[in-house]
Protein backbone atom coordinates (compact mmCIF):
# COMPACT_ATOMS: atom_id res chain seq x y z
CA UNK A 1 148.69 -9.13 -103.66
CA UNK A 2 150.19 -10.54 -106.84
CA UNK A 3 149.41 -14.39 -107.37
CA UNK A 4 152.27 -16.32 -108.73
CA UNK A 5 150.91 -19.10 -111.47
CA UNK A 6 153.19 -21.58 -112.25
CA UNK A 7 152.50 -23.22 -115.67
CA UNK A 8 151.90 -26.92 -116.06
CA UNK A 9 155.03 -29.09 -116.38
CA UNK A 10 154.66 -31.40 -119.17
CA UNK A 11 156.33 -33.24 -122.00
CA UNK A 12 157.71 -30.11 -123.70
CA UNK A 13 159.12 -29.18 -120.53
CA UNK A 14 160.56 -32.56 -120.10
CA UNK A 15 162.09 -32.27 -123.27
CA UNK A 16 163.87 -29.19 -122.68
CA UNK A 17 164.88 -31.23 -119.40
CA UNK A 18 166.76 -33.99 -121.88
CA UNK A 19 168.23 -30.98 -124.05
CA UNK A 20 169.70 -29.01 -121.55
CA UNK A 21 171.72 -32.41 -120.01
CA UNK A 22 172.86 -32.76 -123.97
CA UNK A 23 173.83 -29.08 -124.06
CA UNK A 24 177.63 -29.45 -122.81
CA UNK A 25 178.47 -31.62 -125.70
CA UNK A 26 176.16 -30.68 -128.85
CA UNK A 27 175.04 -26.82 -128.45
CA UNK A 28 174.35 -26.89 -132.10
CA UNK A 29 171.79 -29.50 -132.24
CA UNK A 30 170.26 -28.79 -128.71
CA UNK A 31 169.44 -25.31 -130.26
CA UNK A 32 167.96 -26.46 -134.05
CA UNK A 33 165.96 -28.98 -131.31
CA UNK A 34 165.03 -25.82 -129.25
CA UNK A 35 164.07 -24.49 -132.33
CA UNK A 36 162.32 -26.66 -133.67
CA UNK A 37 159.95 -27.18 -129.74
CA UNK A 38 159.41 -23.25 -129.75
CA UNK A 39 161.47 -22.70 -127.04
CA UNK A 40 163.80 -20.05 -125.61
CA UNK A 41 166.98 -20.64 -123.73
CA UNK A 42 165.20 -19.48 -120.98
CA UNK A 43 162.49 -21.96 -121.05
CA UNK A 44 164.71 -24.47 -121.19
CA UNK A 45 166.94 -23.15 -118.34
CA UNK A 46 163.67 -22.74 -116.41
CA UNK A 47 162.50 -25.95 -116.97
CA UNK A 48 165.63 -27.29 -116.21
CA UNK A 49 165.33 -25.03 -112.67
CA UNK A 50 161.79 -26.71 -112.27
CA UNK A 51 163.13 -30.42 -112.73
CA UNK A 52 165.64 -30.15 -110.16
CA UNK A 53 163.28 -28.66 -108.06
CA UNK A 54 161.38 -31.53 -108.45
CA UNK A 55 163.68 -33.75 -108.03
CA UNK A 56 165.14 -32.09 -104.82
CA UNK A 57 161.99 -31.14 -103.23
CA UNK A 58 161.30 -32.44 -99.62
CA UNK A 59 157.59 -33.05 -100.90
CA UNK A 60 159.12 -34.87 -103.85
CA UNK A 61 157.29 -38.20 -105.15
CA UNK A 62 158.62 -41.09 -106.09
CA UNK A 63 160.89 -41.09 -109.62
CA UNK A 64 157.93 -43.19 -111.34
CA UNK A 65 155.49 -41.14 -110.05
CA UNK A 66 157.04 -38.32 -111.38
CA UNK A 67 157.34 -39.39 -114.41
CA UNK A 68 153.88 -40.08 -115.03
CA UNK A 69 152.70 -37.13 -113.70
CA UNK A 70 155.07 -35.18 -115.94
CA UNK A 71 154.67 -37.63 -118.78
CA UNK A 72 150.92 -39.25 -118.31
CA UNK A 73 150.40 -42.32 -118.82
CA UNK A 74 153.08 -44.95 -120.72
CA UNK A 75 152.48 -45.85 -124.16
CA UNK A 76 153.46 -49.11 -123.17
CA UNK A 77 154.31 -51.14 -119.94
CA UNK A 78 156.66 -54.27 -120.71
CA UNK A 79 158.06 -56.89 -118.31
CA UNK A 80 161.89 -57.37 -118.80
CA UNK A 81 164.06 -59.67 -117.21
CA UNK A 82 167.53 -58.85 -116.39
CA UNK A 83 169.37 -61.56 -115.22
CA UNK A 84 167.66 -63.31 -112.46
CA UNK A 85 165.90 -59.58 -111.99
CA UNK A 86 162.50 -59.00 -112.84
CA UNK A 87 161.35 -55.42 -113.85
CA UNK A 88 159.50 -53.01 -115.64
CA UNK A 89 160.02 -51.16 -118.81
CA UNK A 90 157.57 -48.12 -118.91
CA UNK A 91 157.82 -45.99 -122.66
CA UNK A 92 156.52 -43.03 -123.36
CA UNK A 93 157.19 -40.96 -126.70
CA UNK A 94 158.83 -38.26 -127.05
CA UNK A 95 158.05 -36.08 -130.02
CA UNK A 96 161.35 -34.30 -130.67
CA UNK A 97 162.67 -37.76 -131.45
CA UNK A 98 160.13 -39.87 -132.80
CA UNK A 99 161.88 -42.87 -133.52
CA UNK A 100 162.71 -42.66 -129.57
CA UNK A 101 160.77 -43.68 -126.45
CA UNK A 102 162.06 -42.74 -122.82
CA UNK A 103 162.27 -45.64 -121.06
CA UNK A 104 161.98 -45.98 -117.07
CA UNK A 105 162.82 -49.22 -115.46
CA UNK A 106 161.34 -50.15 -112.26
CA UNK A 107 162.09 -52.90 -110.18
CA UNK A 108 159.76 -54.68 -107.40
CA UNK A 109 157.89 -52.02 -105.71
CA UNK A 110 158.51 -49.03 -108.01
CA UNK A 111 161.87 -48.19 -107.20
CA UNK A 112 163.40 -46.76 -110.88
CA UNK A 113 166.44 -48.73 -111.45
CA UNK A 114 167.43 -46.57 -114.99
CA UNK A 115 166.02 -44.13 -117.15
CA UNK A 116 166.88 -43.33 -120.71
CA UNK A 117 166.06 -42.66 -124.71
CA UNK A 118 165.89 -46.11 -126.61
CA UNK A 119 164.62 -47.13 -129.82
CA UNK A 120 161.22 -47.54 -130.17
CA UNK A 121 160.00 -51.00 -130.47
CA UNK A 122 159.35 -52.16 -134.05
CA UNK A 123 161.61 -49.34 -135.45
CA UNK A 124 165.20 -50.78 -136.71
CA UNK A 125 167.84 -48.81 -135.51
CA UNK A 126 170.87 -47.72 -137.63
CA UNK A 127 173.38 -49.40 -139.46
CA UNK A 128 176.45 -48.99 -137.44
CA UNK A 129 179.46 -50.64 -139.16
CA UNK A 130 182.03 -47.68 -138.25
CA UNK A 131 183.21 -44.56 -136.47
CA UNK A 132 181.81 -42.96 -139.40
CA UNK A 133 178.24 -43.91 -138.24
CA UNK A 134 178.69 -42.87 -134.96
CA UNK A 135 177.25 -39.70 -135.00
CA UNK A 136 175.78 -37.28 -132.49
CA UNK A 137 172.43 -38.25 -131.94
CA UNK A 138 172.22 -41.02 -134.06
CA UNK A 139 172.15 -44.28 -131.46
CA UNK A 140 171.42 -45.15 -128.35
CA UNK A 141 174.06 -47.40 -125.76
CA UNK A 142 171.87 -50.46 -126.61
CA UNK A 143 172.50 -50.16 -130.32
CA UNK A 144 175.95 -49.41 -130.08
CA UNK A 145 177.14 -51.89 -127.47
CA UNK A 146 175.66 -54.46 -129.70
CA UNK A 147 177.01 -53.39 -133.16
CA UNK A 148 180.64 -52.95 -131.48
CA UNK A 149 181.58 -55.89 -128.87
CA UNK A 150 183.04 -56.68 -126.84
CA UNK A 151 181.76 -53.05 -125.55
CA UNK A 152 182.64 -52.18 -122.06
CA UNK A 153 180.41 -49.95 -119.92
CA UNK A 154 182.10 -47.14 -118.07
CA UNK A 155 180.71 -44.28 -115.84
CA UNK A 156 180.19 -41.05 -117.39
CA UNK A 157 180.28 -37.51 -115.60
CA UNK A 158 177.14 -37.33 -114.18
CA UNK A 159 173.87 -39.60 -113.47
CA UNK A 160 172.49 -39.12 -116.83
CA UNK A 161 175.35 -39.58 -118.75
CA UNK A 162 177.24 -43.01 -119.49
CA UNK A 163 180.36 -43.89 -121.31
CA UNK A 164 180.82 -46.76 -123.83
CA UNK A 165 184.40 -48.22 -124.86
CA UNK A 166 183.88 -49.77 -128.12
CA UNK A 167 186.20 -51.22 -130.69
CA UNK A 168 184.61 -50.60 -134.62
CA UNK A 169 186.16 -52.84 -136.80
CA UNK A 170 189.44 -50.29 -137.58
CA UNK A 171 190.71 -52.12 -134.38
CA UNK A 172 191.43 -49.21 -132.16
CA UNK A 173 189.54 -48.46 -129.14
CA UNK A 174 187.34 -45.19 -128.59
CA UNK A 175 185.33 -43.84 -126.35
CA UNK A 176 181.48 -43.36 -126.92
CA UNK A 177 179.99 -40.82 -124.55
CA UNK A 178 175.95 -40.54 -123.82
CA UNK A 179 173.58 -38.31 -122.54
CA UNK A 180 170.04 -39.93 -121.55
CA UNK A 181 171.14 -42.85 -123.44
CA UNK A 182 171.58 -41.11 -127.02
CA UNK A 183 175.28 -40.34 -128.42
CA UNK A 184 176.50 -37.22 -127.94
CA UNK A 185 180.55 -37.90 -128.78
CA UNK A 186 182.81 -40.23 -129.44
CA UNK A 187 186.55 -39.01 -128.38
CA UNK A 188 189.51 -38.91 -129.69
């Protein structure tokens, strides 16, 4: 009888979980990035597999729990209040991006409200003054809601992906579109 072992799922396999959400919209970068972690298209289509196993699973833990067992530990646990909300920030690095933590947000309880890629605290974030700075990969929805307002949320495609209407100082309207939290596009 043959004996199946499944390998560990960790924070490279997590990573190649964010890449292959942000593979529709920047194939170019998601493979340098693929690169650059060692890893096939088939790892990352296998971790992929393995995540939404996870995340289907009938034995399936709680999102936070996941996380942590996936991503250890937090670097850091912060309270945050949003609105009349209390929560939880959890960050945990993640090396492809170093400037970058993955955030989780938990409410009362546990429940995970949001989960995304945001600047790491203590690092400034870029310079945004135009559509010329808005380029894949280089912000998250935080940092360009607040160099563009009045910026209007909108839903995106999926769960992990938002949209952002913002108007950079040439006056006309665009759409920014996110995967994870981190640009991927702004259209036409």
């Amino acid at each position: 009888m043959t004996e199946t072992v499944t390998r560990p799922f960790g924070p490279l396999e997590f990573q190649l979980v964010l890449l292959r959400r942000m593979a529709d919209h920047q194939p170019g970068l998601v493979e340098d990035a693929r690169h650059e972690l060692g890893a096939s298209i088939a790892d990352m289509r296998e971790a992929n597999k393995r995540w939404q196993g996870m995340l289907r699973s009938s034995r399936s833990r709680g999102a936070l729990s996941r996380y942590r067992s996936v991503l250890g530990p937090p670097e850091a646990v912060v309270p945050r209040r949003i609105g009349d909300l209390e929560c939880e920030a959890q960050l945990w690095p993640v090396p492809l991006w170093p400037r970058l933590r993955f955030e989780v947000l938990a409410g009362p309880g546990g429940a995970v409200w949001n989960e995304w890629l945001i600047r790491a605290p203590g690092i400034p974030g870029p310079e945004l003054r135009g559509v010329a700075d808005l380029r894949p990969w280089s912000c998250t929805v935080d940092e360009a809601a607040r160099a563009f307002p009045p910026a209007r949320p909108m839903e995106g495609s999926a769960p992990t992906r938002w949209q952002l209407e913002v108007t950079p100082p040439d006056g006309r309207a665009r759409v920014a579109e996110f995967t994870w939290g981190l640009l991927q596009r702004l259209l036409p």
